[in-house]
C-alpha atoms as a PDB file:
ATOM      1  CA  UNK A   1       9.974  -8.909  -4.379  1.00  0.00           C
ATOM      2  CA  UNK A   2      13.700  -8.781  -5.217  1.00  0.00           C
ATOM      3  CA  UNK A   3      13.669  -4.594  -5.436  1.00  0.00           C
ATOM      4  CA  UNK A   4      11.483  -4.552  -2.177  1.00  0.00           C
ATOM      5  CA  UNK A   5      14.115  -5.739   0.038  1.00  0.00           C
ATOM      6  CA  UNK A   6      16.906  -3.925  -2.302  1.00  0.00           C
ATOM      7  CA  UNK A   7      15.127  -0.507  -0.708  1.00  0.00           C
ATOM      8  CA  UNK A   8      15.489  -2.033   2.616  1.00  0.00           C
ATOM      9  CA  UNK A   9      18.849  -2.814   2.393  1.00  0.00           C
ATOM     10  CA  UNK A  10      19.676   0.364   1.306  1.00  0.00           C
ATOM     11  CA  UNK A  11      17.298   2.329   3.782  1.00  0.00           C
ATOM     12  CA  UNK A  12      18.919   0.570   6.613  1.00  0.00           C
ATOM     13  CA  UNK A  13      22.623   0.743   5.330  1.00  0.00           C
ATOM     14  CA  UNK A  14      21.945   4.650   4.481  1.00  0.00           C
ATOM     15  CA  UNK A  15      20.541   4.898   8.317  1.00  0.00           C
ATOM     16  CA  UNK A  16      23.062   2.857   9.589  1.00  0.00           C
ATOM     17  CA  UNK A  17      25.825   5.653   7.608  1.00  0.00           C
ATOM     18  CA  UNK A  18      23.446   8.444   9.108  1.00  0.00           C
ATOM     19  CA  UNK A  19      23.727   7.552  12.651  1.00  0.00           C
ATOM     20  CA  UNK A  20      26.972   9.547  14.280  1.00  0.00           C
ATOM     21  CA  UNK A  21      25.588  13.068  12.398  1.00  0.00           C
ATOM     22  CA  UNK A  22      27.268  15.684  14.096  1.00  0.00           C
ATOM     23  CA  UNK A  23      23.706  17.431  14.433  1.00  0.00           C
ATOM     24  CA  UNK A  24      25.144  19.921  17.037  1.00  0.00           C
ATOM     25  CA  UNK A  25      28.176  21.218  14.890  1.00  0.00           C
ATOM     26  CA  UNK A  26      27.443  24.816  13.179  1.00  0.00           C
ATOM     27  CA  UNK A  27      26.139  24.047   9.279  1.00  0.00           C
ATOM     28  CA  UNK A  28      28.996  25.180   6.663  1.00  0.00           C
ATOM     29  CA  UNK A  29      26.790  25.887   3.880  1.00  0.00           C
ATOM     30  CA  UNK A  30      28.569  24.922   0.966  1.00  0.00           C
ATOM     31  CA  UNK A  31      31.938  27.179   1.771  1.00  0.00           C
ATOM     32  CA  UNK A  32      34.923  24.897   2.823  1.00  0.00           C
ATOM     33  CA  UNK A  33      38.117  26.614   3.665  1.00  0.00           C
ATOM     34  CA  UNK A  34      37.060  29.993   2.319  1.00  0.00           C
ATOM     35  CA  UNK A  35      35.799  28.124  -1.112  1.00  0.00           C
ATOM     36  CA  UNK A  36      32.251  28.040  -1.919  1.00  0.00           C
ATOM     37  CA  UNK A  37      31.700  25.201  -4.167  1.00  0.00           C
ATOM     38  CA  UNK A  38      29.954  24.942  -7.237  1.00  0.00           C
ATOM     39  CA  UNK A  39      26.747  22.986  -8.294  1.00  0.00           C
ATOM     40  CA  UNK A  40      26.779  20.336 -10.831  1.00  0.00           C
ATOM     41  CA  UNK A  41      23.411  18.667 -12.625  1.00  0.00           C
ATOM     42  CA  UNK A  42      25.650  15.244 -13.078  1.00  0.00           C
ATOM     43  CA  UNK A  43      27.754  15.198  -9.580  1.00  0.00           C
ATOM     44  CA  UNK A  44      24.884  15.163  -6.395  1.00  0.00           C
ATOM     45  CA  UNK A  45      25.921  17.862  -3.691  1.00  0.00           C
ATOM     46  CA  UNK A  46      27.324  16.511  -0.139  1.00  0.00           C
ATOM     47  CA  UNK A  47      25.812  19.886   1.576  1.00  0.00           C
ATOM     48  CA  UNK A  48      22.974  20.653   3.560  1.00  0.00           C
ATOM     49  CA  UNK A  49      21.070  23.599   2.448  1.00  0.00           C
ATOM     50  CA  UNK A  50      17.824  25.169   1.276  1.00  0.00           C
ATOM     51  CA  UNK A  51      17.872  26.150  -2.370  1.00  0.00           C
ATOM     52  CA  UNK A  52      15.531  25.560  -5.799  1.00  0.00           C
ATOM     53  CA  UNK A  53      16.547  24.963  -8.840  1.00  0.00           C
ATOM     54  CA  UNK A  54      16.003  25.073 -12.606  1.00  0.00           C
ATOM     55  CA  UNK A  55      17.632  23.293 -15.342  1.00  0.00           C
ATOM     56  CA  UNK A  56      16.561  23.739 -19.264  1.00  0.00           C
ATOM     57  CA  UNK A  57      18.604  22.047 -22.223  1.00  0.00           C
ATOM     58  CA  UNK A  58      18.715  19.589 -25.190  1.00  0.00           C
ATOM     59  CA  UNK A  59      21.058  17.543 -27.294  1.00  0.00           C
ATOM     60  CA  UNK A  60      21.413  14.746 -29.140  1.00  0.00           C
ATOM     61  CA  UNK A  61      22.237  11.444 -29.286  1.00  0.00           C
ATOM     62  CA  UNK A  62      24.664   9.905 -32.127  1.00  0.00           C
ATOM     63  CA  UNK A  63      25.398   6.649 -33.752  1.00  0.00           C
ATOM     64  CA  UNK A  64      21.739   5.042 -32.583  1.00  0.00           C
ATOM     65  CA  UNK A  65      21.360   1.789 -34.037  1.00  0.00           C
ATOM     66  CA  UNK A  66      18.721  -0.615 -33.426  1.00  0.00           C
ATOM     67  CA  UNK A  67      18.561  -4.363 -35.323  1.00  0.00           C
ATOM     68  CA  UNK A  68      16.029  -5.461 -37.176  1.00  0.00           C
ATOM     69  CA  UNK A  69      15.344  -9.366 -36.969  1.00  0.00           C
ATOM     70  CA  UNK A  70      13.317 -11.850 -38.111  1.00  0.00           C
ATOM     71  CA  UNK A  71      11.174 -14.273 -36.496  1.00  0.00           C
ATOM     72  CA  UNK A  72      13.837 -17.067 -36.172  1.00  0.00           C
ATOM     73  CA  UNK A  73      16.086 -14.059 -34.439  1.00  0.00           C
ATOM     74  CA  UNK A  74      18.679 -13.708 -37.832  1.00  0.00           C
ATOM     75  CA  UNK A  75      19.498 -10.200 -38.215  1.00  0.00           C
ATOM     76  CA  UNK A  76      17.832  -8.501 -41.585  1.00  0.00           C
ATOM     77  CA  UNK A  77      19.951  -5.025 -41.363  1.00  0.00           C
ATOM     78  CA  UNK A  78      20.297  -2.198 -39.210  1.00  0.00           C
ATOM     79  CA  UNK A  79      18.540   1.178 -38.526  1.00  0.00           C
ATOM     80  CA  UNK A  80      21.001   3.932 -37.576  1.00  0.00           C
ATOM     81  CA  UNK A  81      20.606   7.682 -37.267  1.00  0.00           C
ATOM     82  CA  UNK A  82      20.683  10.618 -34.126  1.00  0.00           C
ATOM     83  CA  UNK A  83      18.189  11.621 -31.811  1.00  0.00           C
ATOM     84  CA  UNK A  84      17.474  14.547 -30.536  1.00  0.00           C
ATOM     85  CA  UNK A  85      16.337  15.174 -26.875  1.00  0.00           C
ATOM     86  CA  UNK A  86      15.166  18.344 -24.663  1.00  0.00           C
ATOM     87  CA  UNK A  87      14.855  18.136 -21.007  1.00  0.00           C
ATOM     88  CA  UNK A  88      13.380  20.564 -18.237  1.00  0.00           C
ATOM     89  CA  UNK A  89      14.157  19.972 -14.408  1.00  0.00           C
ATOM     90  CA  UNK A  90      12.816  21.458 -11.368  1.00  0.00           C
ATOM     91  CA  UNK A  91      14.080  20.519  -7.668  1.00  0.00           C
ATOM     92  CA  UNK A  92      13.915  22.166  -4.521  1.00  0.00           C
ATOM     93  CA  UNK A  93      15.593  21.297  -1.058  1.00  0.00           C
ATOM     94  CA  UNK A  94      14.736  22.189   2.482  1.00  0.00           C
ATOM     95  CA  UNK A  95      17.325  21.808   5.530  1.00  0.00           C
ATOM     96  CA  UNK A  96      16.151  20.899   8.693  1.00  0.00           C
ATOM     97  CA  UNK A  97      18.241  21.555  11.956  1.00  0.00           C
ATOM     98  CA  UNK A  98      21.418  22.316   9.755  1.00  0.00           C
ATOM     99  CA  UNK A  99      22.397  18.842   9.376  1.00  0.00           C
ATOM    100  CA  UNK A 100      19.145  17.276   7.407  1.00  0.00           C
ATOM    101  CA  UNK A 101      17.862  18.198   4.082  1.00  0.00           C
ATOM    102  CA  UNK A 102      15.190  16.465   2.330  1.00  0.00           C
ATOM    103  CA  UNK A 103      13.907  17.256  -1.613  1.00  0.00           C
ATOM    104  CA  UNK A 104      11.782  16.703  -4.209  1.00  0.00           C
ATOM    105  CA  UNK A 105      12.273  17.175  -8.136  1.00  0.00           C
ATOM    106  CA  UNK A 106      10.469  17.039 -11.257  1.00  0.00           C
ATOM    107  CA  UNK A 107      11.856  16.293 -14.738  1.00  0.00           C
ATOM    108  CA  UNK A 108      10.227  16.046 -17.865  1.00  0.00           C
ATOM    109  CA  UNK A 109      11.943  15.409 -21.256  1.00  0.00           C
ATOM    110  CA  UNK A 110      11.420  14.273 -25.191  1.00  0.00           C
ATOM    111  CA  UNK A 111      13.282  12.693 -28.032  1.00  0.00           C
ATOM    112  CA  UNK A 112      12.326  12.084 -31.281  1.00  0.00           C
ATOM    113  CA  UNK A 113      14.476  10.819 -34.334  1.00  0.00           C
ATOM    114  CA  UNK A 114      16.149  13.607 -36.682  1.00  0.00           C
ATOM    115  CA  UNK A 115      16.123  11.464 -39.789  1.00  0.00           C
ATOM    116  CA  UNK A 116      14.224   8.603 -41.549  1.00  0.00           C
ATOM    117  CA  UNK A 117      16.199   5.779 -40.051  1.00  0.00           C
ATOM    118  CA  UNK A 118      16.234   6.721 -36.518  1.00  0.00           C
ATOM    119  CA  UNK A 119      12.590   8.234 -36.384  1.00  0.00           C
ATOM    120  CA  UNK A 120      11.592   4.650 -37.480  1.00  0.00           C
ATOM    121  CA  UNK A 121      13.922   2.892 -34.838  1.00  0.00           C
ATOM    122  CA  UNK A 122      12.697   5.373 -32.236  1.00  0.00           C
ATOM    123  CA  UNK A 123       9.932   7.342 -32.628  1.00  0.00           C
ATOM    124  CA  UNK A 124       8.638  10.142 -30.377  1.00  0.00           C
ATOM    125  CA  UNK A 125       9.060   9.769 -26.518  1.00  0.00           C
ATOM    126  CA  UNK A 126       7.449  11.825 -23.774  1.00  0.00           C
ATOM    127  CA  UNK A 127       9.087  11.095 -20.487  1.00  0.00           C
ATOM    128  CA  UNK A 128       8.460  12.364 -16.649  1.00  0.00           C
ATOM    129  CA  UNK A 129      10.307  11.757 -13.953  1.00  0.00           C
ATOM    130  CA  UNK A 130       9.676  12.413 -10.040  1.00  0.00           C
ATOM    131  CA  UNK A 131      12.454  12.094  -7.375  1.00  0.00           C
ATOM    132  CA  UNK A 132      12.670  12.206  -3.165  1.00  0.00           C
ATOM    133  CA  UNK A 133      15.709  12.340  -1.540  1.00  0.00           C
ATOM    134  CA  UNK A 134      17.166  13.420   1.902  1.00  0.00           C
ATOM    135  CA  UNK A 135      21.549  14.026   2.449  1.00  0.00           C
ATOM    136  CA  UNK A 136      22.336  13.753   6.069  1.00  0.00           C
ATOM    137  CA  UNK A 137      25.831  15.538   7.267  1.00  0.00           C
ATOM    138  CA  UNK A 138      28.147  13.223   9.031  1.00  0.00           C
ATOM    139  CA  UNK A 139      30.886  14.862   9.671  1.00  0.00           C
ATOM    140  CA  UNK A 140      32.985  17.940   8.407  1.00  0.00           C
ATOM    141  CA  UNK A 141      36.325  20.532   9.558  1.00  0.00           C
ATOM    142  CA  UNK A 142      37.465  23.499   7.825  1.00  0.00           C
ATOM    143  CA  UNK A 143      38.642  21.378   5.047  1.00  0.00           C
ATOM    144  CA  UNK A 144      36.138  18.359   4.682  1.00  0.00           C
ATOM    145  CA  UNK A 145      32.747  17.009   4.628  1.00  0.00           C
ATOM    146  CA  UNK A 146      31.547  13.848   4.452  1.00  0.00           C
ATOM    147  CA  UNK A 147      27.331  13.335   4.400  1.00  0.00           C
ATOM    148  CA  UNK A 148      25.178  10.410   3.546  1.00  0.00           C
ATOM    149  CA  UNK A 149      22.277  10.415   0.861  1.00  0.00           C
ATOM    150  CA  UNK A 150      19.058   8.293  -0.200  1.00  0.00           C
ATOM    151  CA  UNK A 151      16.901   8.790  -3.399  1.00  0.00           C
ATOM    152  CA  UNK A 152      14.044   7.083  -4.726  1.00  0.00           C
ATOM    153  CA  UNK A 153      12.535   7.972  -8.034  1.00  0.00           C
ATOM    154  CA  UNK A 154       9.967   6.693 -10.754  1.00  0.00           C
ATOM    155  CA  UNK A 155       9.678   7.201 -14.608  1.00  0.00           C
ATOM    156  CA  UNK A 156       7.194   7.103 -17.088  1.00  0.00           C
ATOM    157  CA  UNK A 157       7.664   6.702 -20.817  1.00  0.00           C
ATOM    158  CA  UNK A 158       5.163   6.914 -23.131  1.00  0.00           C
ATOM    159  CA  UNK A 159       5.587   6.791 -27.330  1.00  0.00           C
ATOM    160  CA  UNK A 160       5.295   6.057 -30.621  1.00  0.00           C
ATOM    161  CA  UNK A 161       7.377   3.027 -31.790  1.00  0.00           C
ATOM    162  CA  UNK A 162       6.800   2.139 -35.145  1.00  0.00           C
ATOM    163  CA  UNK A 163      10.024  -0.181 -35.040  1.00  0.00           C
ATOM    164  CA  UNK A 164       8.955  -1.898 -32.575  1.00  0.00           C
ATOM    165  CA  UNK A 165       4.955  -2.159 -33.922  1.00  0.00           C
ATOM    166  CA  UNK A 166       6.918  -3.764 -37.034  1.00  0.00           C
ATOM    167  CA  UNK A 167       8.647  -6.076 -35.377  1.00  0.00           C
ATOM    168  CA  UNK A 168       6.084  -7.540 -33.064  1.00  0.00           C
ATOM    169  CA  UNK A 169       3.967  -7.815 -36.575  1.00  0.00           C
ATOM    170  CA  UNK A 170       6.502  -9.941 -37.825  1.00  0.00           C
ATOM    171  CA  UNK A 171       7.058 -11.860 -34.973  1.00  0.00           C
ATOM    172  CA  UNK A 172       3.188 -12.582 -34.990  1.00  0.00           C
ATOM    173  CA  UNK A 173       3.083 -13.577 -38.168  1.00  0.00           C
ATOM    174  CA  UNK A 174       0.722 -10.861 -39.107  1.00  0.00           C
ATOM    175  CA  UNK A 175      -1.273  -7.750 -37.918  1.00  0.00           C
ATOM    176  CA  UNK A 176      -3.001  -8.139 -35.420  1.00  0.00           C
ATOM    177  CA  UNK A 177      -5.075  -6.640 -32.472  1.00  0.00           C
ATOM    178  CA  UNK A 178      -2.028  -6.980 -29.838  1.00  0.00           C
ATOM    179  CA  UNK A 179       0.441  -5.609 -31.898  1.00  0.00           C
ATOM    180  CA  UNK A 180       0.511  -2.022 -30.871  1.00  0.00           C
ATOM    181  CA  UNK A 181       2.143   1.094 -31.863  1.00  0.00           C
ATOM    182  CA  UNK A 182       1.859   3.059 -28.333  1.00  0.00           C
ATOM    183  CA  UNK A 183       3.981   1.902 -25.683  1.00  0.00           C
ATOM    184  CA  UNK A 184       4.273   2.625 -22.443  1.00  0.00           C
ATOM    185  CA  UNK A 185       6.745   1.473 -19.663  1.00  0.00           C
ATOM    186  CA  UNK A 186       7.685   2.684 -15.969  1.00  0.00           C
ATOM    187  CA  UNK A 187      10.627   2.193 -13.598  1.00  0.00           C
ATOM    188  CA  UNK A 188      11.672   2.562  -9.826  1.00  0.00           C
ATOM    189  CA  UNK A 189      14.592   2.912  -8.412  1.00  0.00           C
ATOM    190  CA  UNK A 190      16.856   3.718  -5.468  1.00  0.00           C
ATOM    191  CA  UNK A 191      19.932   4.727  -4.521  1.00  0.00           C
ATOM    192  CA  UNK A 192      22.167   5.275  -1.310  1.00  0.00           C
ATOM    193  CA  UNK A 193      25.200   7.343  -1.627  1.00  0.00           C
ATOM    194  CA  UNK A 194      28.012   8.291   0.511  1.00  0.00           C
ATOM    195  CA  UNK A 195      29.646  11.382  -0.581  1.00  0.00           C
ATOM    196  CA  UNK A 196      32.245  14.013  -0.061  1.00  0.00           C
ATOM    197  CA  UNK A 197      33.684  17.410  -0.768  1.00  0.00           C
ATOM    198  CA  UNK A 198      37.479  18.861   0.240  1.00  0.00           C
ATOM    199  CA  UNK A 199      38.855  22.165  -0.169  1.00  0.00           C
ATOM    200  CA  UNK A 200      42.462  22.230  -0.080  1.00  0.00           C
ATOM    201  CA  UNK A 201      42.378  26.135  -1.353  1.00  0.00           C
ATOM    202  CA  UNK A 202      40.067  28.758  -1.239  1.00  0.00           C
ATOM    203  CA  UNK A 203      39.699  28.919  -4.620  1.00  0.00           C
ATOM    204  CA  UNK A 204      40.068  24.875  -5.384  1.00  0.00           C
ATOM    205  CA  UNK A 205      37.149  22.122  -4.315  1.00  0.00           C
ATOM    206  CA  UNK A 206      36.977  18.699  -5.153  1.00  0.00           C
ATOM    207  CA  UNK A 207      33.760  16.913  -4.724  1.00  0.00           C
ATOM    208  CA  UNK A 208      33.083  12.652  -4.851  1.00  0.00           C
ATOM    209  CA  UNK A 209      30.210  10.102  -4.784  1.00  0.00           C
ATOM    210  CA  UNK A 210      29.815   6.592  -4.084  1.00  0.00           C
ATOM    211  CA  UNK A 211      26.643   4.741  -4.717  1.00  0.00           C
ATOM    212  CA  UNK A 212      24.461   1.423  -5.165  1.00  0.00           C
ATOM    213  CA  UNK A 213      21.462   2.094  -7.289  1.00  0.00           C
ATOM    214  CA  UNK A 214      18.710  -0.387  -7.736  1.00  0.00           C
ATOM    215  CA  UNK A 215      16.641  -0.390 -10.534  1.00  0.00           C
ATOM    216  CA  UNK A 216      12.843  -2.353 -10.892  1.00  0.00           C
ATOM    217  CA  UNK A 217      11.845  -2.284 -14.477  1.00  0.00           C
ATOM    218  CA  UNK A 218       7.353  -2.476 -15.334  1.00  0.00           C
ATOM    219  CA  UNK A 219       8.793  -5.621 -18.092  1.00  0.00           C
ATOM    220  CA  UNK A 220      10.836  -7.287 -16.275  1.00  0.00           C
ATOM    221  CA  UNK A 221      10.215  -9.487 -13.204  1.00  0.00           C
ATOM    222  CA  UNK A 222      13.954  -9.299 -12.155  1.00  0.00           C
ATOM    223  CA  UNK A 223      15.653  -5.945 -10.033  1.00  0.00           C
ATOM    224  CA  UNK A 224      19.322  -4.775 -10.947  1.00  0.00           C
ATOM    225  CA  UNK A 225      21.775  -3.848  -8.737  1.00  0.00           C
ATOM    226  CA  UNK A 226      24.939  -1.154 -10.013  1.00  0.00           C
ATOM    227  CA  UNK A 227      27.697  -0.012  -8.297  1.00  0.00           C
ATOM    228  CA  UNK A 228      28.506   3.660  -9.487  1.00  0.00           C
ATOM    229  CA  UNK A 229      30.433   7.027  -8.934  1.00  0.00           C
ATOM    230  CA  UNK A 230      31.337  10.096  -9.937  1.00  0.00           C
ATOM    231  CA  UNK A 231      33.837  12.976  -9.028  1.00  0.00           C
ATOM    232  CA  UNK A 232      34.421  16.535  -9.784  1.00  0.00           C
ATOM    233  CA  UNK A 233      37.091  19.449  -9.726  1.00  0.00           C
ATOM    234  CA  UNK A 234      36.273  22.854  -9.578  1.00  0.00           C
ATOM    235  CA  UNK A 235      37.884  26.256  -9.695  1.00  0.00           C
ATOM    236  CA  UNK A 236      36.450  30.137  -8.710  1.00  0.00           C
ATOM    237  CA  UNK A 237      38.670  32.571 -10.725  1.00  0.00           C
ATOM    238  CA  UNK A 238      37.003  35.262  -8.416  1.00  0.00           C
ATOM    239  CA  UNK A 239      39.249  33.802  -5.327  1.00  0.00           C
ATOM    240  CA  UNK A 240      42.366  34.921  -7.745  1.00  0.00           C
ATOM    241  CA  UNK A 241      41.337  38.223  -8.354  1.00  0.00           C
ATOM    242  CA  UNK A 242      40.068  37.127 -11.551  1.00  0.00           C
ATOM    243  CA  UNK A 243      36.179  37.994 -13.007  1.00  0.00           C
ATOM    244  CA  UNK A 244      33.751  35.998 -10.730  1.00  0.00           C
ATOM    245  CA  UNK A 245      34.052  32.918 -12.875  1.00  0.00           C
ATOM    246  CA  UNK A 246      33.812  29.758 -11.764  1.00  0.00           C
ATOM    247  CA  UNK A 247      35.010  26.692 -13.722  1.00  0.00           C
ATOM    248  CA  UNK A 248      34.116  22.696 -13.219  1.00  0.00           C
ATOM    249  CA  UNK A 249      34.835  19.330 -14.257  1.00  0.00           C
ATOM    250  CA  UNK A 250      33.765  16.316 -13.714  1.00  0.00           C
ATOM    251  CA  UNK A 251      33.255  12.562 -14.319  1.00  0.00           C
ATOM    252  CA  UNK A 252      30.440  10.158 -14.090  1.00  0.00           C
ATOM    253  CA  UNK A 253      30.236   6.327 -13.836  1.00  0.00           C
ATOM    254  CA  UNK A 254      26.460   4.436 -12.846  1.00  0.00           C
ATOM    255  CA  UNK A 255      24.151   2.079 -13.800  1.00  0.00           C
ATOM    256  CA  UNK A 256      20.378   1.998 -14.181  1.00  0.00           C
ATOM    257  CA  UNK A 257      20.514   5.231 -15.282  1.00  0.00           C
ATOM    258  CA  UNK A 258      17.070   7.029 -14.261  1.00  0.00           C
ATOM    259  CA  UNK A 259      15.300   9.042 -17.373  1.00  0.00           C
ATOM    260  CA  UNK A 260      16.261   6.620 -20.314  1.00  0.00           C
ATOM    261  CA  UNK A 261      15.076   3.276 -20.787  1.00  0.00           C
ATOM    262  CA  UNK A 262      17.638   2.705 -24.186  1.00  0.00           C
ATOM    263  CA  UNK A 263      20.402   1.521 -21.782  1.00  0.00           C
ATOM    264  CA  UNK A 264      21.902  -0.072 -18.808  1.00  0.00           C
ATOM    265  CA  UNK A 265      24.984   1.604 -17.983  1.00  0.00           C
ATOM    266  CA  UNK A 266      26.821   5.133 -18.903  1.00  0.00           C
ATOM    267  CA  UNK A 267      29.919   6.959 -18.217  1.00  0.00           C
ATOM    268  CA  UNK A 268      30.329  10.627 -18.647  1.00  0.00           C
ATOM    269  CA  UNK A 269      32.180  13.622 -18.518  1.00  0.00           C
ATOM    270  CA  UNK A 270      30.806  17.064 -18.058  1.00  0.00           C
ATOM    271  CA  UNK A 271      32.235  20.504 -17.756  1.00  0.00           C
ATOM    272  CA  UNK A 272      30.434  23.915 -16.553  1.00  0.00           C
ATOM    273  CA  UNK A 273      30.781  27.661 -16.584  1.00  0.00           C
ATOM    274  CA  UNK A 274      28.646  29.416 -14.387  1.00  0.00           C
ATOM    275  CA  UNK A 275      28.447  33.109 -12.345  1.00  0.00           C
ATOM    276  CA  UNK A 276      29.970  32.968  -8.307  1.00  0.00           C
ATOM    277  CA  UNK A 277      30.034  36.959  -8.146  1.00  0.00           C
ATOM    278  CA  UNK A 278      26.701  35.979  -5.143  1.00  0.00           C
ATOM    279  CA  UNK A 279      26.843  33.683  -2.370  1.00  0.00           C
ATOM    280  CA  UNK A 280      23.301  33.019  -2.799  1.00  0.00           C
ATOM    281  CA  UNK A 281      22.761  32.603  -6.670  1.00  0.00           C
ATOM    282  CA  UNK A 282      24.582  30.185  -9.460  1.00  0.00           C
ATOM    283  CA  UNK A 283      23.536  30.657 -13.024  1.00  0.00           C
ATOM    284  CA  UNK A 284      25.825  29.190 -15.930  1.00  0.00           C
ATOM    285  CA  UNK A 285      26.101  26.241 -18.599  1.00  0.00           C
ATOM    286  CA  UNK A 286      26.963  22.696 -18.721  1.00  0.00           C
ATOM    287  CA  UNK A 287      27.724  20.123 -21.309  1.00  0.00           C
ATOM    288  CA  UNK A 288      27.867  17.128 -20.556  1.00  0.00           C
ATOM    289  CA  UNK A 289      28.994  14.256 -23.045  1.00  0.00           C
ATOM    290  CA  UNK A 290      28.260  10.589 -22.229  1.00  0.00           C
ATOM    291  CA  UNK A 291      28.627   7.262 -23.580  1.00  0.00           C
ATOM    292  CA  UNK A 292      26.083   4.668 -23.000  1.00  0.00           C
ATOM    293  CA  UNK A 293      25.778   0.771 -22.648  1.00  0.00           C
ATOM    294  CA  UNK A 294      22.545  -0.824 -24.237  1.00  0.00           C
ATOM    295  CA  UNK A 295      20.233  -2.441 -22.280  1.00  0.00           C
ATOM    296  CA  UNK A 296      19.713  -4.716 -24.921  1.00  0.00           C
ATOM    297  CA  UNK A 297      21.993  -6.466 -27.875  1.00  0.00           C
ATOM    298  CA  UNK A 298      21.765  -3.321 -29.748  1.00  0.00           C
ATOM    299  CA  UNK A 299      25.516  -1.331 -30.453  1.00  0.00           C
ATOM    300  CA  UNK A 300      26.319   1.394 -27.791  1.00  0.00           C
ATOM    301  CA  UNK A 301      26.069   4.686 -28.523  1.00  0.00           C
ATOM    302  CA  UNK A 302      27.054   8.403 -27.122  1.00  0.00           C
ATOM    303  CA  UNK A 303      25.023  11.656 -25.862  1.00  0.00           C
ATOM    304  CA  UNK A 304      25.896  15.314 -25.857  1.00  0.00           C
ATOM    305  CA  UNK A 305      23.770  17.314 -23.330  1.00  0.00           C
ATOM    306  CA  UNK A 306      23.943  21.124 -22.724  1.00  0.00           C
ATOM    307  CA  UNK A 307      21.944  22.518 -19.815  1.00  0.00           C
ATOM    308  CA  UNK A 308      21.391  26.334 -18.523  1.00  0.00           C
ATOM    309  CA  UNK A 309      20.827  25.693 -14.887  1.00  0.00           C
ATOM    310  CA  UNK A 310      19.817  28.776 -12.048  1.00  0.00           C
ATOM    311  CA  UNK A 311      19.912  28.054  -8.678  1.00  0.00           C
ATOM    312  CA  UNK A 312      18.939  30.183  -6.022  1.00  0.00           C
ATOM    313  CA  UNK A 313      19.702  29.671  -2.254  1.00  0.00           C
ATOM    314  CA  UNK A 314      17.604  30.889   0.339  1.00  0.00           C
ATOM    315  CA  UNK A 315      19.767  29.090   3.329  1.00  0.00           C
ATOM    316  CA  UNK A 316      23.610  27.553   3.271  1.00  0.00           C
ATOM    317  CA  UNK A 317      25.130  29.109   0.431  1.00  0.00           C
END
């Protein structure tokens, strides 16, 4: 099976990455050069530490068109409206030997259509998501670290599609009993990352991710493989004798993205506000605006996210 030996490939490549972990060198935390960086829910985290975390939000999603065809595949019109979305997220991560850290998250979400158009094309959609990961450090100074990272994750989605129910009844040629206006759909995935942080300043950080994600669909019989990354720039006004405010940026490109199943590729930009007055807590908000590639022949279309995300660290921060 085609995403079978993706996971192996990337299991060994991430091992192979993992290998020279300097597993005797004292742990960092997440302070570089005096600066202790800042979390992001769109950028993952090259450091090694114990913390949980909680993130609760919603948005919306503008500009969703779907097309509605016939049975010889000519287009009849187009539905288009916004959708709005609400998401909940739970992780928590455990070091081991302070250069290991393995964790496990939970994320369940819904989206339904705001208006008559896009409650047709869409529906109502309940979806869960579970992830396992581990981030191995490889190597870090004052100034740098560098870690490897492996994730594997499922989704669920289950809903109401009455587009979809009226399409397959045309299609068919008439109601019948395997037309169906419940559907229900799953992927896996997994990803292997390399990624990095720098701290040129104690009050400066810049963080970076490189990654291949594979993606196995419940449809399809075929596995995709993206190349993605991401990048972000962050500042602690609390380092310049300002109110312990800390400020980030930062920008997102991947495929297969996990938690939607309305389209193949995204890029993104998010920015954050969030409390760094205590070494061991993070509380603060993020938007995060995104524009996404259809899986399908349908017209792209763009997200706005905002998240209020705690996290608490018991070890590393």
């Amino acid at each position: 099976m085609q995403f079978s030996r993706a996971v192996s490939l990337l299991t060994i490549a991430v091992c192979a990455l993992v290998l020279p972990v300097d597993a005797g060198a004292q742990n960092p935390g997440r302070v570089l050069n005096g600066f202790r960086f800042l979390p992001s829910s769109l950028i993952p985290s090259p450091f090694v530490t114990t913390y949980i975390r909680t993130a609760t939000g919603g948005g919306i999603a503008s500009n969703l068109s779907s097309l509605f065809v016939d049975v010889d595949g000519d287009t009849l019109g187009t539905l288009t409206g916004d959708v709005a979305f609400m998401t909940l997220a739970f992780e928590f991560q455990q070091q081991f030997g302070g250069w290991l850290a393995v964790r496990a998250g939970f994320a369940g979400s819904a989206r339904m259509g705001v208006d008559e158009q896009s409650l047709l094309a869409e529906g109502l959609t309940g979806i869960a998501s579970l992830n396992l990961g581990a981030t191995a450090r490889i190597w870090h100074n004052e100034n740098w670290i560098v870690s490897g990272a492996v994730d594997f994750g499922s989704d669920e989605f289950v809903g109401l599609d009455p587009f979809g129910f009226a399409q397959s009844v045309i299609d068919s040629g008439g109601l019948s009993k395997d037309n169906s206006l419940v559907t229900s759909t799953s992927t896996t995935g997994a990803r292997g990352s390399g990624r990095v942080a720098w701290a040129p300043k104690k009050w400066l950080g810049l963080t970076g991710f490189l990654g291949v994600t594979s993606t196995d669909v419940s449809s399809s019989s075929s596995s995709d493989l993206f190349v993605g990354g991401g990048a972000t720039v962050a500042v602690d006004l609390g380092q310049l004798n300002w109110p312990s405010i800390g400020l980030l940026l930062g920008y997102v490109s991947e495929g297969a993205n996990r938690g939607t199943d309305l389209a193949k590729r995204s890029t993104g930009i998010t920015g954050a506000v969030m409390y760094t007055g205590r070494h061991d807590f993070s509380v603060g908000l993020e938007a995060t605006s995104r524009k996404f590639k259809r899986a399908t022949d349908d017209p792209d279309f763009s997200a706005l996210l905002v998240t209020f995300n705690i996290r608490y660290w018991f070890s590393g921060g």
